[in-house]
N, C-alpha and C. Protein backbone atom coordinates (compact mmCIF):
# COMPACT_ATOMS: atom_id res chain seq x y z
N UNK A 1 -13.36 3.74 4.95
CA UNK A 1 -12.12 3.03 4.63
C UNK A 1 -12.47 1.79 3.82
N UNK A 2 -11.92 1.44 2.51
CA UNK A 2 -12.07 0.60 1.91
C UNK A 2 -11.71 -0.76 2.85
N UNK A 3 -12.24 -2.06 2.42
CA UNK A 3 -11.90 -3.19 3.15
C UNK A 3 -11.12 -3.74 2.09
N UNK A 4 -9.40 -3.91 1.61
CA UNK A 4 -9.10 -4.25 0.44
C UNK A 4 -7.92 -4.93 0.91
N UNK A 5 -7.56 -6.17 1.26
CA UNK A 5 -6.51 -7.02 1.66
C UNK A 5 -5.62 -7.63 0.58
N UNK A 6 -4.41 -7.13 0.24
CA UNK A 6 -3.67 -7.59 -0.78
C UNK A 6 -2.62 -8.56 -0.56
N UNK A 7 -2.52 -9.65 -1.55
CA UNK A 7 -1.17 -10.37 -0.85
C UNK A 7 -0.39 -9.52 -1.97
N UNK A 8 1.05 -10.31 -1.10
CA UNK A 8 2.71 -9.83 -1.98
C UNK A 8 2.35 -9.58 -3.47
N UNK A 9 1.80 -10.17 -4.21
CA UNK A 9 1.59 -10.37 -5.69
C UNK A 9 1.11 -9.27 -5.60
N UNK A 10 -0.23 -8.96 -5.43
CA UNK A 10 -0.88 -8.06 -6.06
C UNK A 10 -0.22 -6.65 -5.47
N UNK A 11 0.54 -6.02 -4.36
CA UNK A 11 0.87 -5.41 -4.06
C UNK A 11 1.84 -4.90 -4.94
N UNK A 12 2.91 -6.27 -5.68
CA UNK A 12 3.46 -5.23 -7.21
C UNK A 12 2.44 -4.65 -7.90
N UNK A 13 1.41 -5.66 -8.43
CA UNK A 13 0.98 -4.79 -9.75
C UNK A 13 0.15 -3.42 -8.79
N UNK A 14 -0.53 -3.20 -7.94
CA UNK A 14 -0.94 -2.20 -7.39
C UNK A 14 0.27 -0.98 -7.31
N UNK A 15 1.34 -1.51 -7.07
CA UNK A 15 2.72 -0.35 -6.72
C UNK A 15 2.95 0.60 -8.49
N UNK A 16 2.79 -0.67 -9.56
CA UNK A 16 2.70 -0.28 -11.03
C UNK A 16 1.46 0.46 -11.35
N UNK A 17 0.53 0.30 -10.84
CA UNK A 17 -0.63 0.86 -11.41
C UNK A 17 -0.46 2.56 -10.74
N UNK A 18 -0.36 2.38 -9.43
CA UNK A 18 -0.51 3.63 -8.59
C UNK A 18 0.69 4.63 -9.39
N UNK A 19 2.54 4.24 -10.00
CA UNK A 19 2.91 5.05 -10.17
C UNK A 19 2.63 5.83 -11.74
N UNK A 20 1.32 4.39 -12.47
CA UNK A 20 1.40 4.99 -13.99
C UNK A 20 -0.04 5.63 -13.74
N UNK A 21 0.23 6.86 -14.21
CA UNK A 21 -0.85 7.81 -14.58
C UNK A 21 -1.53 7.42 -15.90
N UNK A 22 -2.81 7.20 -15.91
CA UNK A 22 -3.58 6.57 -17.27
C UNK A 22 -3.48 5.51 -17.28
N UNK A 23 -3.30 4.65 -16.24
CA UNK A 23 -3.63 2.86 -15.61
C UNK A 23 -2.98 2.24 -16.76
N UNK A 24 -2.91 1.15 -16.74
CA UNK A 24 -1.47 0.47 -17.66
C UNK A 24 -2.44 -1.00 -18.19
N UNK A 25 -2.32 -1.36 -19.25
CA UNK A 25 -2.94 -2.37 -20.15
C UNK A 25 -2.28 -3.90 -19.52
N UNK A 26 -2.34 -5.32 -19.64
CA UNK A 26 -1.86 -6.58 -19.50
C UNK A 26 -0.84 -6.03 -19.88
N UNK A 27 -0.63 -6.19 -21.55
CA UNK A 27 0.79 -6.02 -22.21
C UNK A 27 1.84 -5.23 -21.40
N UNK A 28 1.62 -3.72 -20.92
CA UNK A 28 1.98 -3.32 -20.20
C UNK A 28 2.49 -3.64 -19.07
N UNK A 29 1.45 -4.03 -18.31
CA UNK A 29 2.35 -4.74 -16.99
C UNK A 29 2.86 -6.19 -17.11
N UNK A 30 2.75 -6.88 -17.84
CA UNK A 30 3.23 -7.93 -18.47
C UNK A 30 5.11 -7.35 -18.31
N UNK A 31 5.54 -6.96 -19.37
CA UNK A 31 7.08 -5.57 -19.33
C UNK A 31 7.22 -5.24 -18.22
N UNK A 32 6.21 -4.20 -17.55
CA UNK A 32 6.78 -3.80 -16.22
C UNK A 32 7.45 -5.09 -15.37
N UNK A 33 6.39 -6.32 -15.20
CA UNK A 33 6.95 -7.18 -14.04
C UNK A 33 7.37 -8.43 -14.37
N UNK A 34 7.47 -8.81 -15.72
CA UNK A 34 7.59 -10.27 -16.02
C UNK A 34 9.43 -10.40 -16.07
N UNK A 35 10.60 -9.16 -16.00
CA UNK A 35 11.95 -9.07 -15.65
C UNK A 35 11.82 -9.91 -14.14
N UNK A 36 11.04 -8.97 -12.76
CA UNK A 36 11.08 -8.64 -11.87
C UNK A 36 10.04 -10.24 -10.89
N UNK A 37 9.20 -10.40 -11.94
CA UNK A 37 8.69 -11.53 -11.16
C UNK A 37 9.16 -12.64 -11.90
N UNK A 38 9.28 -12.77 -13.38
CA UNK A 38 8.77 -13.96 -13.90
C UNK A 38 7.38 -14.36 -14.43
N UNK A 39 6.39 -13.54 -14.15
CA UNK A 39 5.19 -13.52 -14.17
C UNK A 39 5.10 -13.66 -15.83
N UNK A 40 3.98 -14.23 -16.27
CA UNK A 40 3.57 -14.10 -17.76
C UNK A 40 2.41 -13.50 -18.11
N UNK A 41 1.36 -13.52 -18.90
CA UNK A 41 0.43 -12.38 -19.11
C UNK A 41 -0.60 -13.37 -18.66
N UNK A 42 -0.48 -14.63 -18.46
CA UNK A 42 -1.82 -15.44 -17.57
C UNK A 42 -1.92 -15.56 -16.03
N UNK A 43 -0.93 -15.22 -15.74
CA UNK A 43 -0.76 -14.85 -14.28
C UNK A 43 -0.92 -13.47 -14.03
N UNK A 44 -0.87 -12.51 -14.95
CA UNK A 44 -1.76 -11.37 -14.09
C UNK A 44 -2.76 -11.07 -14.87
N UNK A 45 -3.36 -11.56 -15.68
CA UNK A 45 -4.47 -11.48 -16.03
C UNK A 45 -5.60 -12.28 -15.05
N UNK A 46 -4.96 -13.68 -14.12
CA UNK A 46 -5.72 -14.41 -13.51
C UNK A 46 -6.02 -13.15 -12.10
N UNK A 47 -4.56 -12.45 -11.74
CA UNK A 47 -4.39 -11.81 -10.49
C UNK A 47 -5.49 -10.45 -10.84
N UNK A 48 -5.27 -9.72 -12.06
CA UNK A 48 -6.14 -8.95 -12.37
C UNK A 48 -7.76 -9.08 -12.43
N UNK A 49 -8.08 -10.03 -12.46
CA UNK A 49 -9.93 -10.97 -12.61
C UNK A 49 -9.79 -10.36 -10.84
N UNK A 50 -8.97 -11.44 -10.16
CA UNK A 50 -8.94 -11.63 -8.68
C UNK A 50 -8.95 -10.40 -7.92
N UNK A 51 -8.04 -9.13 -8.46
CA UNK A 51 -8.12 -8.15 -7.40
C UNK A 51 -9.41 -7.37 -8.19
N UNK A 52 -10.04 -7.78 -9.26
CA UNK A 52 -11.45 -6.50 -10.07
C UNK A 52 -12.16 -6.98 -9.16
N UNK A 53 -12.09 -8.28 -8.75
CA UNK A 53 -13.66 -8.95 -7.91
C UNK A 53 -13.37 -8.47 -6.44
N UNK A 54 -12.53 -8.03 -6.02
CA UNK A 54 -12.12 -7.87 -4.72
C UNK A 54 -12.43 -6.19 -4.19
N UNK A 55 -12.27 -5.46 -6.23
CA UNK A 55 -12.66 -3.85 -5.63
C UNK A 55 -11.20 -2.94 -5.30
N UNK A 56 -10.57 -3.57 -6.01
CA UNK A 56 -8.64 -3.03 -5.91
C UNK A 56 -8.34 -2.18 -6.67
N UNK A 57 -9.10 -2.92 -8.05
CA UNK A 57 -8.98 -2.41 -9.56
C UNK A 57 -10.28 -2.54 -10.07
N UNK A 58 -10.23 -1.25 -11.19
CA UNK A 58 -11.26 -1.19 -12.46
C UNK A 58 -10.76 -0.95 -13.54
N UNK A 59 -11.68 -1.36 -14.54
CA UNK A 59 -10.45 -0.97 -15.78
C UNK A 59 -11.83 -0.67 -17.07
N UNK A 60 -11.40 -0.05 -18.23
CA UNK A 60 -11.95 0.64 -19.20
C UNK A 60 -11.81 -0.26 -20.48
N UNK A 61 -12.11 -0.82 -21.21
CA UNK A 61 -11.86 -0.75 -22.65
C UNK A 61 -11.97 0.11 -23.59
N UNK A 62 -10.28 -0.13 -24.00
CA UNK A 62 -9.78 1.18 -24.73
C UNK A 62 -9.42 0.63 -25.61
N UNK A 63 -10.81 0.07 -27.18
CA UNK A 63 -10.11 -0.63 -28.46
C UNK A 63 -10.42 -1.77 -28.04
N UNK A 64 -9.19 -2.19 -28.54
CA UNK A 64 -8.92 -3.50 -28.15
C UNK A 64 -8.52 -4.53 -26.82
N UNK A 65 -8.11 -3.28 -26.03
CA UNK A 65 -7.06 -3.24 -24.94
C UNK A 65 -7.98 -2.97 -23.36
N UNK A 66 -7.86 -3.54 -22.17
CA UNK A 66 -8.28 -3.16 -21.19
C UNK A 66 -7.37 -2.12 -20.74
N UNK A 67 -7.86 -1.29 -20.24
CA UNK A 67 -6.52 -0.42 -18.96
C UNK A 67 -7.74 -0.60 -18.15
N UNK A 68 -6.31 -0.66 -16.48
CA UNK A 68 -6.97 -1.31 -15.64
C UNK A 68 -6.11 0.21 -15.07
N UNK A 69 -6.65 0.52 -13.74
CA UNK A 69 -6.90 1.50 -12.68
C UNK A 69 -6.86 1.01 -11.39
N UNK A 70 -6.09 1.64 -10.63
CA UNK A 70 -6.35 1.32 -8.85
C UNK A 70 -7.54 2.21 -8.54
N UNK A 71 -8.74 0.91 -8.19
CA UNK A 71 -9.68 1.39 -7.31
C UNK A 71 -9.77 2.25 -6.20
N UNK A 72 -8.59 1.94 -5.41
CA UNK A 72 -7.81 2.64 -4.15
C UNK A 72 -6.71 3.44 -4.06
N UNK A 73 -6.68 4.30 -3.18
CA UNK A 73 -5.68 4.90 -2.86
C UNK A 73 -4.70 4.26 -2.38
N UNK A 74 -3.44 3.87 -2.73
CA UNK A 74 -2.21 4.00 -1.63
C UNK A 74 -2.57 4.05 -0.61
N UNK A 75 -2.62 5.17 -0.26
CA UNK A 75 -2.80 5.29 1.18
C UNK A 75 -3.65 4.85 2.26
N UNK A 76 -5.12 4.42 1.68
CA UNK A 76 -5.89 4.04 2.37
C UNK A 76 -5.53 2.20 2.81
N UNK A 77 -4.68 1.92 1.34
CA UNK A 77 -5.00 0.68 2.04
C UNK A 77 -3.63 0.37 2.54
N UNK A 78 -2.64 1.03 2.33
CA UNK A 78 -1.58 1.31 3.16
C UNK A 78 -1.63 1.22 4.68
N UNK A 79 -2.53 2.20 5.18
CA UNK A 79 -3.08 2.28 6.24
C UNK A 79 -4.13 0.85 7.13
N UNK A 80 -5.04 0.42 5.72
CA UNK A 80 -5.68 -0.93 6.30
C UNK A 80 -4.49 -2.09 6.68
N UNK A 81 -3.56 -1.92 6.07
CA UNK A 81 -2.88 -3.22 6.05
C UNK A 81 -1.57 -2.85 7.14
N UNK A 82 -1.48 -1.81 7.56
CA UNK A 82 -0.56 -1.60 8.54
C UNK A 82 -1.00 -1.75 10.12
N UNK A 83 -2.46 -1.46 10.14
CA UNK A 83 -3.00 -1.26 10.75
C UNK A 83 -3.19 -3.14 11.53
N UNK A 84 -3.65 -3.55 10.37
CA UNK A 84 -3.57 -5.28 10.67
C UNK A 84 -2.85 -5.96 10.88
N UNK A 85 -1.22 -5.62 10.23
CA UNK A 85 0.28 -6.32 10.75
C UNK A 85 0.36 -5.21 11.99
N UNK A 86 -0.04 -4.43 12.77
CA UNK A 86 -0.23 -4.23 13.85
C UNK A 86 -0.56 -5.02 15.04
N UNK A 87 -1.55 -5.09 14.79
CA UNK A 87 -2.47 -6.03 14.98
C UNK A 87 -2.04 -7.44 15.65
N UNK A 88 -1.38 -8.01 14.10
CA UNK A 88 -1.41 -9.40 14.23
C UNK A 88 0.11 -9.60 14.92
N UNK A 89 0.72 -8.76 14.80
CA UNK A 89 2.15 -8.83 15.33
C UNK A 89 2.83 -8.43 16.72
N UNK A 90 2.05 -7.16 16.55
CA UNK A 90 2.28 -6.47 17.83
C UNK A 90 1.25 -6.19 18.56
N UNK A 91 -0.01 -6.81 18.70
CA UNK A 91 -1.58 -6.70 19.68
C UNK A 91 -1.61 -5.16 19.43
N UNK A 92 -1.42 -4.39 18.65
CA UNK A 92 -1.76 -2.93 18.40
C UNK A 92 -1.09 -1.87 18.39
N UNK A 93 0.56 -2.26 18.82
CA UNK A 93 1.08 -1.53 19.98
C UNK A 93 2.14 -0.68 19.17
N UNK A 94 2.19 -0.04 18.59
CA UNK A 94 3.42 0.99 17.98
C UNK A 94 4.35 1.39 18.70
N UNK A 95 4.03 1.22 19.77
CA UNK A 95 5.48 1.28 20.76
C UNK A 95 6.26 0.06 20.85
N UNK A 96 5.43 -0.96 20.87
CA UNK A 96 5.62 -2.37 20.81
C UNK A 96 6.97 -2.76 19.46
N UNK A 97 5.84 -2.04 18.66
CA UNK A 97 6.97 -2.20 17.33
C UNK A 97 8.40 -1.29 17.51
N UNK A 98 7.84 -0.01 17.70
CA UNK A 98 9.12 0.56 17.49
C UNK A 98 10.23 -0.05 18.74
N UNK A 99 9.58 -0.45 19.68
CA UNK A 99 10.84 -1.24 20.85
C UNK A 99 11.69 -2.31 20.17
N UNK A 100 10.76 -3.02 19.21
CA UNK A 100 11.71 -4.32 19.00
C UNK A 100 12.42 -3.72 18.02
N UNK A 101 11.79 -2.70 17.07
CA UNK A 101 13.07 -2.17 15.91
C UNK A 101 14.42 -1.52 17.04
N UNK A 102 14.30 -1.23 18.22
CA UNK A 102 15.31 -0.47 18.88
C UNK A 102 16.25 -1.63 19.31
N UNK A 103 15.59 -2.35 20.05
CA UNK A 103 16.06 -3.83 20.27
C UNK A 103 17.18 -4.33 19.13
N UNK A 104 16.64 -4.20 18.15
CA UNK A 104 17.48 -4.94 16.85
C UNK A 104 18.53 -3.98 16.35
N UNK A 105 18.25 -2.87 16.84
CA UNK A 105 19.17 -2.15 16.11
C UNK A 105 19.21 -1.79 15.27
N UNK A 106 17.69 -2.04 14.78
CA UNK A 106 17.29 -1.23 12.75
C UNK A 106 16.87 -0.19 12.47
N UNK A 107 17.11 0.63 13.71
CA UNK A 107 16.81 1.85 13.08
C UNK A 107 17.96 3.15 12.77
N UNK A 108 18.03 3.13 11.53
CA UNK A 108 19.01 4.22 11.83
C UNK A 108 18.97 5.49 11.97
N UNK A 109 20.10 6.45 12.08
CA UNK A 109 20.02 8.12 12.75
C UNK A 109 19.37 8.75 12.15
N UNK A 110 19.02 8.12 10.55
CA UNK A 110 18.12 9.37 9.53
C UNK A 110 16.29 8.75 10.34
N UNK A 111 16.10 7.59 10.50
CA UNK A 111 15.32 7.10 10.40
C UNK A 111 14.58 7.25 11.92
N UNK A 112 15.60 7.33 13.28
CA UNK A 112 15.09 7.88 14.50
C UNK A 112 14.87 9.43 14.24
N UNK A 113 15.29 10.44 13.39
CA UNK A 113 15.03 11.80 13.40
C UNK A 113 13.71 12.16 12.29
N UNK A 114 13.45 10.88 11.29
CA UNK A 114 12.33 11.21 11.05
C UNK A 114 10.88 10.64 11.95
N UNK A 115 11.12 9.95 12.81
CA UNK A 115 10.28 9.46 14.20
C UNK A 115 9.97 10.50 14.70
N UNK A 116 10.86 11.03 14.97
CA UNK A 116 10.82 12.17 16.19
C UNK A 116 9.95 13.37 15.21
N UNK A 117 9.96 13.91 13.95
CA UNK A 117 9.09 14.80 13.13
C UNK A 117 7.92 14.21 13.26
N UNK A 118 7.83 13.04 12.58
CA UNK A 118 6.09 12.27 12.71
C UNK A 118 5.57 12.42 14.12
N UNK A 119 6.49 12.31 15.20
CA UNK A 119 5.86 12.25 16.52
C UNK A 119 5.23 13.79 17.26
N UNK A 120 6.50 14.57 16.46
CA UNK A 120 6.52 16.01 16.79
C UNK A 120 4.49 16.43 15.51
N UNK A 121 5.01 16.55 14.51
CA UNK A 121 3.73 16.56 14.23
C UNK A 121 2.35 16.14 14.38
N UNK A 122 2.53 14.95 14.79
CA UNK A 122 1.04 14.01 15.48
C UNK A 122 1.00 15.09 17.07
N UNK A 123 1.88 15.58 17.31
CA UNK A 123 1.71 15.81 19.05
C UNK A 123 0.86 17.48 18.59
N UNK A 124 1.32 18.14 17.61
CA UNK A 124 0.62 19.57 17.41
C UNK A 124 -0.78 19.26 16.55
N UNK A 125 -1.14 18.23 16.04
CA UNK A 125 -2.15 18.06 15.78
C UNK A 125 -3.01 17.71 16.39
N UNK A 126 -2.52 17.03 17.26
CA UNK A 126 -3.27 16.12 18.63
C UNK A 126 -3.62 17.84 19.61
N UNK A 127 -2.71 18.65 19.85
CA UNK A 127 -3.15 19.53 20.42
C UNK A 127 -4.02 20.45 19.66
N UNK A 128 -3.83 20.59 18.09
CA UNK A 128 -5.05 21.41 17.75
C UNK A 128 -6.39 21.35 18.10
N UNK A 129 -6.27 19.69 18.17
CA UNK A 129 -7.37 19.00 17.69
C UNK A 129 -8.00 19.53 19.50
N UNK A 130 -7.55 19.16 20.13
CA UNK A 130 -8.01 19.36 21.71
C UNK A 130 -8.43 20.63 21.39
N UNK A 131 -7.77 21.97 20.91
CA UNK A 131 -8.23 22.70 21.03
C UNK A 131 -9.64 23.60 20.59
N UNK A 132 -9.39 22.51 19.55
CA UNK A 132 -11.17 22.57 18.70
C UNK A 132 -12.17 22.53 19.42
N UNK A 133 -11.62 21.28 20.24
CA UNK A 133 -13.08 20.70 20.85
C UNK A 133 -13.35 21.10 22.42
N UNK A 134 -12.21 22.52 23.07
CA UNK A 134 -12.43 22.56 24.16
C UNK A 134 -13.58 23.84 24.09
């Protein structure tokens, strides 16, 4: 598992990189987010230095032009960073969480019936898995 901790910022340009296929140049994400943040091309060029040294992103020179690349998967660090607002929020506890979303009342009917699939599937995997190893 990669060790790759992103703040809010870099989590846009990571969300831009992951959906463009053939990694996206400054100029480029400059357009994509400078509507959406305000951002200018020295602020993610500074954020871009910051997440290459960190192992987030790599990028190619193409010409004139960098294209930059997610080092990582989505998912993996999806997973690191959920795993840690776990953690830091709820001492580990996914029940923990999902109680206080019940508590609040934020979950809605589409959103308790896709619980119940994730739960239903983790429970037949969980039994494959037993069954492997009995």
């Amino acid at each position: 598992m990669t060790n790759v901790n992103l703040s809010d910022g870099e989590w846009k340009i990571m969300n831009v990189l992951w959906e463009k296929e053939g990694g996206a140049t400054i100029m480029e994400l400059t357009a994509q987010l400078q509507g959406k943040t305000g951002w200018d091309k020295h602020i993610i060029i500074t954020m871009l230095n910051r997440m290459t040294k960190k192992g987030a992103v790599s990028y190619r020179i193409m010409g004139r032009a960098k294209q930059f690349f997610p080092a990582v998967s989505r998912n993996e660090v999806s997973i690191r960073e959920t795993r840690g607002f776990l953690d830091k929020v709820y001492r580990g506890s996914i029940g923990m969480m999902v109680n206080a979303m019940v508590e609040d009342k934020a979950l809605t009917r589409e959103e308790i019936e896709e619980l119940y699939k994730v739960l239903e599937q983790a429970e037949k995997e969980n039994a494959k898995e037993k069954g492997r190893l009995s």
